[in-house]
C-alpha atoms as a PDB file:
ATOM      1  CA  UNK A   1     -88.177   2.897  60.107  1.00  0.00           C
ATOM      2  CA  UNK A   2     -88.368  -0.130  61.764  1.00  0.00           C
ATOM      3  CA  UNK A   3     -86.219  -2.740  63.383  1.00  0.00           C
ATOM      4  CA  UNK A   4     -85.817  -4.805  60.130  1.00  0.00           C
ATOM      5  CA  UNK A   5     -85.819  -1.737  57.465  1.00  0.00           C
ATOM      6  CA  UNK A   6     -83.086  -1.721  55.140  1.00  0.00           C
ATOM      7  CA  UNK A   7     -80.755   0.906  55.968  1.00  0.00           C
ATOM      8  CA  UNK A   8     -77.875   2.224  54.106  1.00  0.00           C
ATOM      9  CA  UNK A   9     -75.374   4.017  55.468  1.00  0.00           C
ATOM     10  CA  UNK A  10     -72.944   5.540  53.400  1.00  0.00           C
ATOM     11  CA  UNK A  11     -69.666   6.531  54.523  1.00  0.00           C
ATOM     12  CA  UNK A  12     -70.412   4.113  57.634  1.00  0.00           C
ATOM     13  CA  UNK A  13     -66.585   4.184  58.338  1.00  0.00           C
ATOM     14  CA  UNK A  14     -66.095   7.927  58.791  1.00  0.00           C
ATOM     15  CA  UNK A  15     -67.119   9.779  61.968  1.00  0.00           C
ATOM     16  CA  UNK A  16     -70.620  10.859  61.327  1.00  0.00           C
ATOM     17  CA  UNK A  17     -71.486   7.243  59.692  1.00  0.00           C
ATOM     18  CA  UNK A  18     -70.142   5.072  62.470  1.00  0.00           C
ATOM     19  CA  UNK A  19     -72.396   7.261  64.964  1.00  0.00           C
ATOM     20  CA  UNK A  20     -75.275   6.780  63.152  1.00  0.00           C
ATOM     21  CA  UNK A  21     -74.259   2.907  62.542  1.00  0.00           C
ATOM     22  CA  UNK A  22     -73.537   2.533  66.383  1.00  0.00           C
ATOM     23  CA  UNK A  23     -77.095   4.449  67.331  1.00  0.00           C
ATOM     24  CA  UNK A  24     -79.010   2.377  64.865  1.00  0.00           C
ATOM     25  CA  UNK A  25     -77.541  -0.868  66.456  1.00  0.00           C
ATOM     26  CA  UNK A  26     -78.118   0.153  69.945  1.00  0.00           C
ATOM     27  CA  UNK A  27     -81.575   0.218  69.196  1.00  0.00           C
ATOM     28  CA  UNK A  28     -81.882  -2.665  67.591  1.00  0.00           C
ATOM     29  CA  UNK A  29     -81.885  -2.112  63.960  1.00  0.00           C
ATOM     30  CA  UNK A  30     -80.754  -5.465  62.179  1.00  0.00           C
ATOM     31  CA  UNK A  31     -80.575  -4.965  58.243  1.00  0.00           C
ATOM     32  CA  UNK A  32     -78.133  -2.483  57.950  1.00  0.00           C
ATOM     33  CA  UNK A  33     -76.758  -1.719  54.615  1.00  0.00           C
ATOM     34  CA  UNK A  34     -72.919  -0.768  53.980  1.00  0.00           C
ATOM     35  CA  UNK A  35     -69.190  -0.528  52.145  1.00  0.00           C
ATOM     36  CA  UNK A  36     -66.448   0.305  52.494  1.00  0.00           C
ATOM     37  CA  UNK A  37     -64.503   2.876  50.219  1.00  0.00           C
ATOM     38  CA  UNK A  38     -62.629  -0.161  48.805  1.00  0.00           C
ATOM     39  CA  UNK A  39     -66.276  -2.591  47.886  1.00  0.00           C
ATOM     40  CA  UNK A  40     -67.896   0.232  46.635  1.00  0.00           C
ATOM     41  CA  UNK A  41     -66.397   3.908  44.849  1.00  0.00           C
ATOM     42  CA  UNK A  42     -69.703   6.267  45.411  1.00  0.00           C
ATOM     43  CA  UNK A  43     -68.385   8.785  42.814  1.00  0.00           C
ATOM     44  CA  UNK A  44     -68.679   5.565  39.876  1.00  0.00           C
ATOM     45  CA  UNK A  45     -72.481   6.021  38.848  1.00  0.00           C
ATOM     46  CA  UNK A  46     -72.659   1.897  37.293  1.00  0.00           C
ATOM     47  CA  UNK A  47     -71.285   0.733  41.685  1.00  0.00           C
ATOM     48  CA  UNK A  48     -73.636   2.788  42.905  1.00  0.00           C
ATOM     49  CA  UNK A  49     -76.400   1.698  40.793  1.00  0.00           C
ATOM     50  CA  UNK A  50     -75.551  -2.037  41.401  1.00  0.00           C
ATOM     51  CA  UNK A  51     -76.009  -1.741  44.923  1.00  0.00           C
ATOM     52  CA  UNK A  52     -79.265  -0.333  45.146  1.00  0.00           C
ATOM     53  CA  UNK A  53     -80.404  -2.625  42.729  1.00  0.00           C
ATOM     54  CA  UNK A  54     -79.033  -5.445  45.106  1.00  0.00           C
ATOM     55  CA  UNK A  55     -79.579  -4.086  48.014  1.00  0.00           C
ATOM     56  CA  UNK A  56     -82.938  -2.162  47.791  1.00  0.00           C
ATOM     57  CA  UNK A  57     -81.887  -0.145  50.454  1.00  0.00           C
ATOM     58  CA  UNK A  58     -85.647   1.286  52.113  1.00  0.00           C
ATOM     59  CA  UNK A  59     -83.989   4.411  54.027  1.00  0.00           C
ATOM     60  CA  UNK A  60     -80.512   5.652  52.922  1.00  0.00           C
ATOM     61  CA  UNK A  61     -78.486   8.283  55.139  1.00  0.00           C
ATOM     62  CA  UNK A  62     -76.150  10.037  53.241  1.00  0.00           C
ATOM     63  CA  UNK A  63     -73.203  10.692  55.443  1.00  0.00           C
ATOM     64  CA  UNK A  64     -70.281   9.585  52.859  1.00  0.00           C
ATOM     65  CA  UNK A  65     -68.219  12.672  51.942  1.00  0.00           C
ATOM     66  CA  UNK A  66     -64.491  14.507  51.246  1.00  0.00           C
ATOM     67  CA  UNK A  67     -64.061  15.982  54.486  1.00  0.00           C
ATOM     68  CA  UNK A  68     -60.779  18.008  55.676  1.00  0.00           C
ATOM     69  CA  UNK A  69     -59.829  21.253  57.553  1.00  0.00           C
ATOM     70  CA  UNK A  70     -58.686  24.418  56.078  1.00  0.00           C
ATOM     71  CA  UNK A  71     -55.490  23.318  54.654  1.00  0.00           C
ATOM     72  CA  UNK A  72     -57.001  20.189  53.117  1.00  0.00           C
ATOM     73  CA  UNK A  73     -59.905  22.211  51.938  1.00  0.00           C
ATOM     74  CA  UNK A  74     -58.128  25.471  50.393  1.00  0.00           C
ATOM     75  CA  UNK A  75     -55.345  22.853  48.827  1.00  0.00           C
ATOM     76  CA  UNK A  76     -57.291  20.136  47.118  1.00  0.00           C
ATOM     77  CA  UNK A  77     -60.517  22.498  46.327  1.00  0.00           C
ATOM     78  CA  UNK A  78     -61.053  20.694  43.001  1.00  0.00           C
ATOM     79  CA  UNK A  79     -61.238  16.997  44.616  1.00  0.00           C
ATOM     80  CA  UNK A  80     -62.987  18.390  47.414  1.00  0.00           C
ATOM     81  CA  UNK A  81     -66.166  19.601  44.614  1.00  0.00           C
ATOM     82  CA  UNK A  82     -65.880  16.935  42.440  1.00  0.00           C
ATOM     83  CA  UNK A  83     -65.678  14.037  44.485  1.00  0.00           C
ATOM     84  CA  UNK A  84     -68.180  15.934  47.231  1.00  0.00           C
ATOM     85  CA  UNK A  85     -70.893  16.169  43.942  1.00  0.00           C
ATOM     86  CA  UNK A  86     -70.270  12.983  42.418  1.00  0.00           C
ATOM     87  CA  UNK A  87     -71.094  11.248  45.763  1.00  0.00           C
ATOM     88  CA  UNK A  88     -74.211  13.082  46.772  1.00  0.00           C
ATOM     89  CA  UNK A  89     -75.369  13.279  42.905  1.00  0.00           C
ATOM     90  CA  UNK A  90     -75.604   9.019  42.512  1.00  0.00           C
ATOM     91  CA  UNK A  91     -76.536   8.593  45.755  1.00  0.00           C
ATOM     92  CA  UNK A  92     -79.646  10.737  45.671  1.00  0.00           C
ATOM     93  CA  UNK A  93     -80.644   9.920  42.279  1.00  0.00           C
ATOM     94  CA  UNK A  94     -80.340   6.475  42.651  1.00  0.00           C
ATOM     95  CA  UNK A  95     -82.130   6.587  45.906  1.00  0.00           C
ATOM     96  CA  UNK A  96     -85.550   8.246  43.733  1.00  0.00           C
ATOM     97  CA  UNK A  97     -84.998   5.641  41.012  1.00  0.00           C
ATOM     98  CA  UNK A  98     -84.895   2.746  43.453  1.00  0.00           C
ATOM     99  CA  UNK A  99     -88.206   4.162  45.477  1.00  0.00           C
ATOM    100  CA  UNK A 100     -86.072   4.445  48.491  1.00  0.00           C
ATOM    101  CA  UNK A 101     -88.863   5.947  51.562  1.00  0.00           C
ATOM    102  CA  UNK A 102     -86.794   8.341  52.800  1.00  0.00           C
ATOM    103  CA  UNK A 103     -83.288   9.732  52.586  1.00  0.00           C
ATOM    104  CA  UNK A 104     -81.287  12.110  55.089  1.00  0.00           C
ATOM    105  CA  UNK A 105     -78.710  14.278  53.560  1.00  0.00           C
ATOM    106  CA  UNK A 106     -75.941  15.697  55.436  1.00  0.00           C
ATOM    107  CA  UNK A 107     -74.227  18.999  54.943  1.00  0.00           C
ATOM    108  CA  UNK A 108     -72.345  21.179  56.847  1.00  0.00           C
ATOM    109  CA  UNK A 109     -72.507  24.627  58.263  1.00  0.00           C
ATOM    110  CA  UNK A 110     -69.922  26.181  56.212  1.00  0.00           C
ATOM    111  CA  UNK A 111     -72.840  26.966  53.038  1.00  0.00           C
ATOM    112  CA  UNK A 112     -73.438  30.007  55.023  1.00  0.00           C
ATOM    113  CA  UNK A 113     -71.937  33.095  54.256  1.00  0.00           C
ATOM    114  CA  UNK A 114     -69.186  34.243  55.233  1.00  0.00           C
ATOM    115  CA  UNK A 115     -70.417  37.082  56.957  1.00  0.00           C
ATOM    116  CA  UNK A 116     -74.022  35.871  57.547  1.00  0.00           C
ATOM    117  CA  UNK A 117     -75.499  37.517  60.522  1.00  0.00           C
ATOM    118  CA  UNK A 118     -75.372  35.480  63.950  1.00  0.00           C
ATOM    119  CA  UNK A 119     -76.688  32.740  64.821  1.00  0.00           C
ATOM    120  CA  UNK A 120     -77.231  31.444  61.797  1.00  0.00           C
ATOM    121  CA  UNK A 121     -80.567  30.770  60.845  1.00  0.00           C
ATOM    122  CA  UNK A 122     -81.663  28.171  58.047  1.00  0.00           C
ATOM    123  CA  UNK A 123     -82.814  31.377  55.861  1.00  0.00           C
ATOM    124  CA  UNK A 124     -79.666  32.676  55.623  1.00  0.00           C
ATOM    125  CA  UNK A 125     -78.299  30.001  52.549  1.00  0.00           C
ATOM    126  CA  UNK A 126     -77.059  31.948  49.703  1.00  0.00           C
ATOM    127  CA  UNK A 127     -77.719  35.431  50.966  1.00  0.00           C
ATOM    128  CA  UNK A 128     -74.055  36.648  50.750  1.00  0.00           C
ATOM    129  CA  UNK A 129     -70.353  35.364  49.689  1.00  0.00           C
ATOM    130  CA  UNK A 130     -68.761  32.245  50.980  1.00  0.00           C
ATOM    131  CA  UNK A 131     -65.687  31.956  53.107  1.00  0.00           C
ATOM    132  CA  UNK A 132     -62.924  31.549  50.076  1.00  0.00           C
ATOM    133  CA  UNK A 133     -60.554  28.705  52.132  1.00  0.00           C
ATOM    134  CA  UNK A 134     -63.984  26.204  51.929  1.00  0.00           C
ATOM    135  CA  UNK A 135     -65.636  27.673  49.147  1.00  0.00           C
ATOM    136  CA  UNK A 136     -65.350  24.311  47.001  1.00  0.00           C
ATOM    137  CA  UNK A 137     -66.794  22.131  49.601  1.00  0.00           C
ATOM    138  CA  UNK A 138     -69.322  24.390  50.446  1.00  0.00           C
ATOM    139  CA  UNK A 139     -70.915  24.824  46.694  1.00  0.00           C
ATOM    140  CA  UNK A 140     -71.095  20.891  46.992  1.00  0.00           C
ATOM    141  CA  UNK A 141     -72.755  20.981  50.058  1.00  0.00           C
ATOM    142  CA  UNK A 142     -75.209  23.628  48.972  1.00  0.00           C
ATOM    143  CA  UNK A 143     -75.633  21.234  45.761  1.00  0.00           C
ATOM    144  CA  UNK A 144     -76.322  18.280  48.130  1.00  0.00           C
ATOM    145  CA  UNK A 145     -79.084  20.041  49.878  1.00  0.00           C
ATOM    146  CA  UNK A 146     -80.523  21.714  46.053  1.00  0.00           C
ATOM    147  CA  UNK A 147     -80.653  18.021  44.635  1.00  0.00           C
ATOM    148  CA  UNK A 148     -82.709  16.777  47.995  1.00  0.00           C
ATOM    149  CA  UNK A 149     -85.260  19.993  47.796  1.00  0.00           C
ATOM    150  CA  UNK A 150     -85.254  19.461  44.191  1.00  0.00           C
ATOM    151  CA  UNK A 151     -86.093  15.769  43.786  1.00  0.00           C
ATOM    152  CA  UNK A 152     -88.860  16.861  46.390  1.00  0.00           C
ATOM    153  CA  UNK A 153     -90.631  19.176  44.409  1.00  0.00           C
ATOM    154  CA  UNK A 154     -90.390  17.016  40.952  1.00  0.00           C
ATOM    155  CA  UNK A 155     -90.608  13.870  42.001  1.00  0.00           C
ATOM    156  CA  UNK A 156     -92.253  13.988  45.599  1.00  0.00           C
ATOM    157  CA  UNK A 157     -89.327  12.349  47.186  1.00  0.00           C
ATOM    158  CA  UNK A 158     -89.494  12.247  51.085  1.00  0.00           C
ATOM    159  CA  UNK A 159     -85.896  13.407  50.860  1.00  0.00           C
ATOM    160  CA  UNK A 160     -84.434  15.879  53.925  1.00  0.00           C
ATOM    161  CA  UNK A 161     -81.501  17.354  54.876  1.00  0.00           C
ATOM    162  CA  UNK A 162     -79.386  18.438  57.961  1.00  0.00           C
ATOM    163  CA  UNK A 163     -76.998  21.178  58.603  1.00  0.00           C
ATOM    164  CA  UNK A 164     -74.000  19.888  61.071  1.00  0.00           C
ATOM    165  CA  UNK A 165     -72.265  22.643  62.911  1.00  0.00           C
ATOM    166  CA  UNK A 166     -68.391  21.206  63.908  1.00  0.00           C
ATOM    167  CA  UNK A 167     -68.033  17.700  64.966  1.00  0.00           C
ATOM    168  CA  UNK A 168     -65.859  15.592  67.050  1.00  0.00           C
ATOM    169  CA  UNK A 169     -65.680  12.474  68.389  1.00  0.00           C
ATOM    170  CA  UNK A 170     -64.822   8.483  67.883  1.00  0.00           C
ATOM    171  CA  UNK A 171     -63.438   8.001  64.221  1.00  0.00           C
ATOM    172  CA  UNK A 172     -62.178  11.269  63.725  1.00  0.00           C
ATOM    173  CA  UNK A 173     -59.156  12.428  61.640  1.00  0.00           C
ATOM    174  CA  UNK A 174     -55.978  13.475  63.074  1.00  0.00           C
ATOM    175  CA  UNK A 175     -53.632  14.008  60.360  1.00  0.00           C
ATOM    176  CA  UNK A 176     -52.463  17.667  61.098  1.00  0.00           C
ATOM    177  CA  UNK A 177     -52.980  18.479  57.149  1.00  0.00           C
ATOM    178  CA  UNK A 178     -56.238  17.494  56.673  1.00  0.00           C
ATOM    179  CA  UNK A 179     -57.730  17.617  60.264  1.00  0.00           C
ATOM    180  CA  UNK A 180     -60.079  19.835  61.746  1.00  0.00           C
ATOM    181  CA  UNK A 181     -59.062  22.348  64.546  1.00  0.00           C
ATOM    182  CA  UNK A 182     -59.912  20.142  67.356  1.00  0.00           C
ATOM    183  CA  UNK A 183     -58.319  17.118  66.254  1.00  0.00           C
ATOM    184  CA  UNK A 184     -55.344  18.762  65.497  1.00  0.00           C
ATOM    185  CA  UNK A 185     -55.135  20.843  68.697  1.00  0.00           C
ATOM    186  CA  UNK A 186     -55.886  16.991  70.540  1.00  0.00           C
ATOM    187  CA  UNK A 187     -52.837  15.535  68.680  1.00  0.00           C
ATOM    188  CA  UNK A 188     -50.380  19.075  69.107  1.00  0.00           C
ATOM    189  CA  UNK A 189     -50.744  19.224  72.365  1.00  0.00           C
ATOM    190  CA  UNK A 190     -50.486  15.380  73.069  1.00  0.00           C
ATOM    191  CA  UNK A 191     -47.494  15.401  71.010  1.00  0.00           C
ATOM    192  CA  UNK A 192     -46.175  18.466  72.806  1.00  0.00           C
ATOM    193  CA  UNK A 193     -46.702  16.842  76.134  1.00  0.00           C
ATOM    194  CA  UNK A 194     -45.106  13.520  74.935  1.00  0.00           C
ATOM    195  CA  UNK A 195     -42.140  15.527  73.490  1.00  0.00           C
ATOM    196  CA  UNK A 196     -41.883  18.162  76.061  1.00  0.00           C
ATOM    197  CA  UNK A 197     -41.924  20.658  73.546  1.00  0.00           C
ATOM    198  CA  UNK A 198     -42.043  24.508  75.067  1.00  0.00           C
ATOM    199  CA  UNK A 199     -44.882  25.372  72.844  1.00  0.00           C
ATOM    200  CA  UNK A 200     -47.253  24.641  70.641  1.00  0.00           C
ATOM    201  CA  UNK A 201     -48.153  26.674  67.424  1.00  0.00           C
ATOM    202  CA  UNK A 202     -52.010  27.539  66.732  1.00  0.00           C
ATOM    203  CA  UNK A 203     -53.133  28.652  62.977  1.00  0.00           C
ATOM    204  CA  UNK A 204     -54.442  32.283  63.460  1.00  0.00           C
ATOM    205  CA  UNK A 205     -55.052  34.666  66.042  1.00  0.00           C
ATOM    206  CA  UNK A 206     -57.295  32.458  68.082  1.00  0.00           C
ATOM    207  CA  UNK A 207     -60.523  34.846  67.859  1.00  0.00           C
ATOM    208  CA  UNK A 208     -62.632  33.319  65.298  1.00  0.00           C
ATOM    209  CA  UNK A 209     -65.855  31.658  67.478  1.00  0.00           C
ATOM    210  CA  UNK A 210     -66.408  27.826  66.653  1.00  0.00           C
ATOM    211  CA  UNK A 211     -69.618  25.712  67.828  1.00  0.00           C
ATOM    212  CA  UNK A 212     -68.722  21.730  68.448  1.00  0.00           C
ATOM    213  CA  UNK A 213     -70.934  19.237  68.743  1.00  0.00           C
ATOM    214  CA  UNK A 214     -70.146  15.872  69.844  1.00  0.00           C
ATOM    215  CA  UNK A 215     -71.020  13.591  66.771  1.00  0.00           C
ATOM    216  CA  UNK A 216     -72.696  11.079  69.241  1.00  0.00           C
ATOM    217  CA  UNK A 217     -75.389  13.910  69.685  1.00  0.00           C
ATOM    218  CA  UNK A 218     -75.612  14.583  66.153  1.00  0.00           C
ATOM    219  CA  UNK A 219     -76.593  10.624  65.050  1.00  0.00           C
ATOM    220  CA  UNK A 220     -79.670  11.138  67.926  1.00  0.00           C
ATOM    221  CA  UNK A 221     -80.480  14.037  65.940  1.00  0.00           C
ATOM    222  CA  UNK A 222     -80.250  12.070  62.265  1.00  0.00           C
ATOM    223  CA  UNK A 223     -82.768   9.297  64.141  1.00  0.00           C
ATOM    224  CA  UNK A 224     -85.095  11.641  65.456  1.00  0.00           C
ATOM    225  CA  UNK A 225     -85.181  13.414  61.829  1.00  0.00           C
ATOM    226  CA  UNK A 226     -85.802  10.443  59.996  1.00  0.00           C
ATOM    227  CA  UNK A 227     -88.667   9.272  62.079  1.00  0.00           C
ATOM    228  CA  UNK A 228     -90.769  12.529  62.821  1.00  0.00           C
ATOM    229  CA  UNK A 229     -89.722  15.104  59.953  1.00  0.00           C
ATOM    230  CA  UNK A 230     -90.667  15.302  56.539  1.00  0.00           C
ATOM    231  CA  UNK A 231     -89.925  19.061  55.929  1.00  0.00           C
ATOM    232  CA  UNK A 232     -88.396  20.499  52.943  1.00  0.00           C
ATOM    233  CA  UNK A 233     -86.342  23.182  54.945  1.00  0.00           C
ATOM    234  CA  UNK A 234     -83.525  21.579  56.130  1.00  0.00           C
ATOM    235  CA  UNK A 235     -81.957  21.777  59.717  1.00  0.00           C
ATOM    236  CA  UNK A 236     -79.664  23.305  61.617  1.00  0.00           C
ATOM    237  CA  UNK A 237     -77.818  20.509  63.908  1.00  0.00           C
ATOM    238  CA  UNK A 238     -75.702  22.054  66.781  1.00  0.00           C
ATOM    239  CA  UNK A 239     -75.189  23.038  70.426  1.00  0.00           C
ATOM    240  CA  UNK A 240     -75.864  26.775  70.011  1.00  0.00           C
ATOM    241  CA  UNK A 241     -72.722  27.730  72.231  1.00  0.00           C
ATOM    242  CA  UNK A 242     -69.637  28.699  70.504  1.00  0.00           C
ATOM    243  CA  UNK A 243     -66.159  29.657  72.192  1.00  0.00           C
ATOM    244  CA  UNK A 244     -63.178  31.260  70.490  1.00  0.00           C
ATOM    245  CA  UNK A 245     -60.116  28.685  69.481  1.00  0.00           C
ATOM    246  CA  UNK A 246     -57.894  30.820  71.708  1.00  0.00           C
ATOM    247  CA  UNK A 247     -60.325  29.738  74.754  1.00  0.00           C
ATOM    248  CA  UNK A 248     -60.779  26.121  73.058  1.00  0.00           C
ATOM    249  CA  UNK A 249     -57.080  25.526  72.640  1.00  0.00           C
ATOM    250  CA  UNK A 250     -56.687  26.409  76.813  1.00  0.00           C
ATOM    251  CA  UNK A 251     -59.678  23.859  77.148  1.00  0.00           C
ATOM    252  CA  UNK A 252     -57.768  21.110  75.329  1.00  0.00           C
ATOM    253  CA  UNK A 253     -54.287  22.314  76.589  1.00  0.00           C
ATOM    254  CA  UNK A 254     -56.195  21.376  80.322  1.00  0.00           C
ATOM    255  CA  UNK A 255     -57.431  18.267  79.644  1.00  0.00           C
ATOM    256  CA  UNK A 256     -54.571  16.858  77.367  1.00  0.00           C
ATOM    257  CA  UNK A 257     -52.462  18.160  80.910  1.00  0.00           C
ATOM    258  CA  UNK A 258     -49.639  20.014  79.172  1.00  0.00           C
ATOM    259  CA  UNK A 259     -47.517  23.168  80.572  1.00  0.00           C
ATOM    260  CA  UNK A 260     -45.916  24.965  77.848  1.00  0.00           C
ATOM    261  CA  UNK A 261     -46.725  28.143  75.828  1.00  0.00           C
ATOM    262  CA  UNK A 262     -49.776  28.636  73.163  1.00  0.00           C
ATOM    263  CA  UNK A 263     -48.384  30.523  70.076  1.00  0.00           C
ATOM    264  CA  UNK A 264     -50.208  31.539  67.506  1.00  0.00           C
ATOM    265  CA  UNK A 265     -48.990  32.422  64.015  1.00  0.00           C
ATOM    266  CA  UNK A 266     -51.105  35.112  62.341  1.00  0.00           C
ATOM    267  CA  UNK A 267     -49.666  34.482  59.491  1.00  0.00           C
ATOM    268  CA  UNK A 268     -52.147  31.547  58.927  1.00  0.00           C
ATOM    269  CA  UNK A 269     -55.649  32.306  58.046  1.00  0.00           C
ATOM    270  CA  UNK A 270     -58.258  32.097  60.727  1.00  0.00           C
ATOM    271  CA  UNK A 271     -61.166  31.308  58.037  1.00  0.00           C
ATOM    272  CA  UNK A 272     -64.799  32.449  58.969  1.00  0.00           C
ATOM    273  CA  UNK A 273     -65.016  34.731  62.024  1.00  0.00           C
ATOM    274  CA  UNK A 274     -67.857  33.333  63.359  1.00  0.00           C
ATOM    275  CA  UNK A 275     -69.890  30.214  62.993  1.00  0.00           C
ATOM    276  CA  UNK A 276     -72.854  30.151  65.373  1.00  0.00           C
ATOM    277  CA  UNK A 277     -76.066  27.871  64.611  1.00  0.00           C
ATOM    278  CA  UNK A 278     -79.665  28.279  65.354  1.00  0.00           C
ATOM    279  CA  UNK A 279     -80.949  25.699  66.503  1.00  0.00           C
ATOM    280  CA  UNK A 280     -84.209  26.848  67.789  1.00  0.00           C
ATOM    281  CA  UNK A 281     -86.221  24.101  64.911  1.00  0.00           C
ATOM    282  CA  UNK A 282     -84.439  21.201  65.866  1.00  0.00           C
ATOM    283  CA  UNK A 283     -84.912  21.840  69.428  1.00  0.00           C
ATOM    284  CA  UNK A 284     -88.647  22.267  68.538  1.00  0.00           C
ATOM    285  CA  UNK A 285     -89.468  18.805  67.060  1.00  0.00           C
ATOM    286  CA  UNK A 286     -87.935  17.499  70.689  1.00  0.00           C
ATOM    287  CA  UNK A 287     -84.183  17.399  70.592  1.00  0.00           C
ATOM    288  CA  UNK A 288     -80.863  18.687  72.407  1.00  0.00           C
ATOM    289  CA  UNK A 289     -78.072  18.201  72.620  1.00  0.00           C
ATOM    290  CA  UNK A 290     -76.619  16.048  76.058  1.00  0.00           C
ATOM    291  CA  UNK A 291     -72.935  15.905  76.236  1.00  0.00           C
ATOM    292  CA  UNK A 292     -70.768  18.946  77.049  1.00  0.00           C
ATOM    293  CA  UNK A 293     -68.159  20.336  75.296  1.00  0.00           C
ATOM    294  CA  UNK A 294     -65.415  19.389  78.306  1.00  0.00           C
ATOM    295  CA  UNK A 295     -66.235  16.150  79.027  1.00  0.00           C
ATOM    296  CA  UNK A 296     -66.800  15.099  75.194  1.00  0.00           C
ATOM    297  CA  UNK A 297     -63.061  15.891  74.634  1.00  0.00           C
ATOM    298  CA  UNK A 298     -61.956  14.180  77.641  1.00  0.00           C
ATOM    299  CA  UNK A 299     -63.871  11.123  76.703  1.00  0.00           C
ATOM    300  CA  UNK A 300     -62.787  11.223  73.285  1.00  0.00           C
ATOM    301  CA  UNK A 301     -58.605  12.190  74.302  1.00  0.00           C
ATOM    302  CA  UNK A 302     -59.220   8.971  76.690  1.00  0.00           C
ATOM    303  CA  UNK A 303     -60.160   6.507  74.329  1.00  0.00           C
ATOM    304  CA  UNK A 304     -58.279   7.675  71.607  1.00  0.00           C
ATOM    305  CA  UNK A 305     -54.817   7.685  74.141  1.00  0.00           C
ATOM    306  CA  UNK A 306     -55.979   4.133  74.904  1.00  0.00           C
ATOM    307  CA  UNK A 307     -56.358   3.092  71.105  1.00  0.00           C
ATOM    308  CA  UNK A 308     -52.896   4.836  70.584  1.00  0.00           C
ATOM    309  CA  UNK A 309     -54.570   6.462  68.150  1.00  0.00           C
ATOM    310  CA  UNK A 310     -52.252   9.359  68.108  1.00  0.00           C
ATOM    311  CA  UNK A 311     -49.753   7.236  66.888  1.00  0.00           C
ATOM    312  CA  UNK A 312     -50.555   5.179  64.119  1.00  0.00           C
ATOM    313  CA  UNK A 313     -52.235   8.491  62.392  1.00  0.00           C
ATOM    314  CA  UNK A 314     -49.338  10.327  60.809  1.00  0.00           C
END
């Protein structure tokens, strides 16, 4: 790419698109291609189609998706793999009609299986059964990266993918149904705090081990893959720590500065036991990740205190 490429980015609004919009600008890229949800409905094939031939977007990145934790996930698992395959499906085919140089596809670390030995390696894709709460948006996912290595081998499309592990960060979603765990333990314990409420209830028994990444870190990594690889394996994208949500919750109830009890009810499911990534290839083509896990969540509970975020969300 260079500074006046044309660059869509779709789903520019959500977490992982505004960090890749915000690293883009900060080094100087001016043409930058997007809509919002409202302009343009990525699941409508004719939209879709009309922008790129408006547009002629020269590099696409392919962040737009149905996101949501395990509640959103395991309740709405039909809108989660239609609307998750209808998005990926026009963008990516419209992106080899249109010519488009390259395109960056991003998953998610849940299309490994369930019980997929540890860390999880790139091989490991469809070598056992999925976790059943995310199974929906993990087929899509899987279908996402398919399409890319697909178009590849027919059509010699320089089309790649990466493998997210967790995120957080600016943007994220704190509704407590369709949030991810650390957004909702940011807005529990906040709330608890505010409320001076004794304790605060966590899903599960706290053991399951989750790797976060601050989403900051991961748009370095989308710009470093979409200048200097051209691979068809896709990429792990991650921190290669982990921490159980037990020790993560104690983290956040720290920071956030709250005194009451952690209680967790068992009788919510904890989902996959373990999610480690190995990052090992991303690390070899010269990245890592630079902001810790502790001061990522304080910056983030800072600004979003100061945006009184935690109050307009419901």
């Amino acid at each position: 790419m260079n500074k006046d490429s044309r660059i869509f980015v779709a789903g520019h609004r959500g977490m992982v698109g505004s960090a890749i919009v915000r690293a883009l600008e900060e080094r100087g890229y001016k043409h930058l291609i997007t809509r919002t949800s409202a302009q343009l409905d990525l699941r409508d094939q004719p939209q879709v189609k009309e922008l790129f031939e408006k547009e002629r977007p020269e590099f696409v990145f392919l962040a737009a998706a149905k996101v949501g934790g395990i509640m959103a996930n395991n309740t709405f698992r039909a809108d989660f793999l239609y609307d998750n395959l209808m998005i990926e499906a026009n963008v990516i085919h419209q992106a080899y009609l249109h010519k488009v140089k390259k395109l960056l596809f991003l998953g998610s670390s849940c299309i490994y299986p369930k019980l997929a030995p540890q860390p999880l390696k790139e091989e490991y894709l469809l070598t056992g059964e999925l976790e059943q709460t995310n199974e929906p948006y993990a087929i899509a996912k899987i279908t996402g990266i398919k399409l890319v290595e697909s178009y590849r081998r027919q059509y010699g499309c320089n089309f790649i993918s990466a493998m997210p592990t967790n995120l957080y960060g600016p943007n994220d979603n704190y509704d407590l149904n369709k949030s991810h765990v650390l957004p909702a333990l940011l807005r529990k314990f906040h709330t608890a705090k505010a409320e001076s409420l004794p304790e605060v209830q966590i899903w599960g028994t706290g053991t399951p081990l989750r790797e976060f990444l601050h989403v900051d870190d991961l748009a370095e990594a989308c710009l470093l893959m979409m200048d200097s690889y051209d691979e068809e394996l896709f990429l792990n994208i991650g921190t290669g720590q982990d921490l159980s949500i037990k020790d993560l919750a104690e983290m956040i109830k720290d920071i956030v500065g709250y005194e009451g009890q952690l209680r967790f009810d068992t009788t919510k499911p904890d989902g996959t036991p373990r999610k480690l990534m190995d990052v090992s290839k991303i690390k070899a083509i010269g990245w890592s990740p630079r902001i810790s896990l502790s001061d990522g969540i304080k910056k983030v509970y800072e600004e979003e205190v100061r945006h009184a975020v935690f109050v307009e969300q419901p």
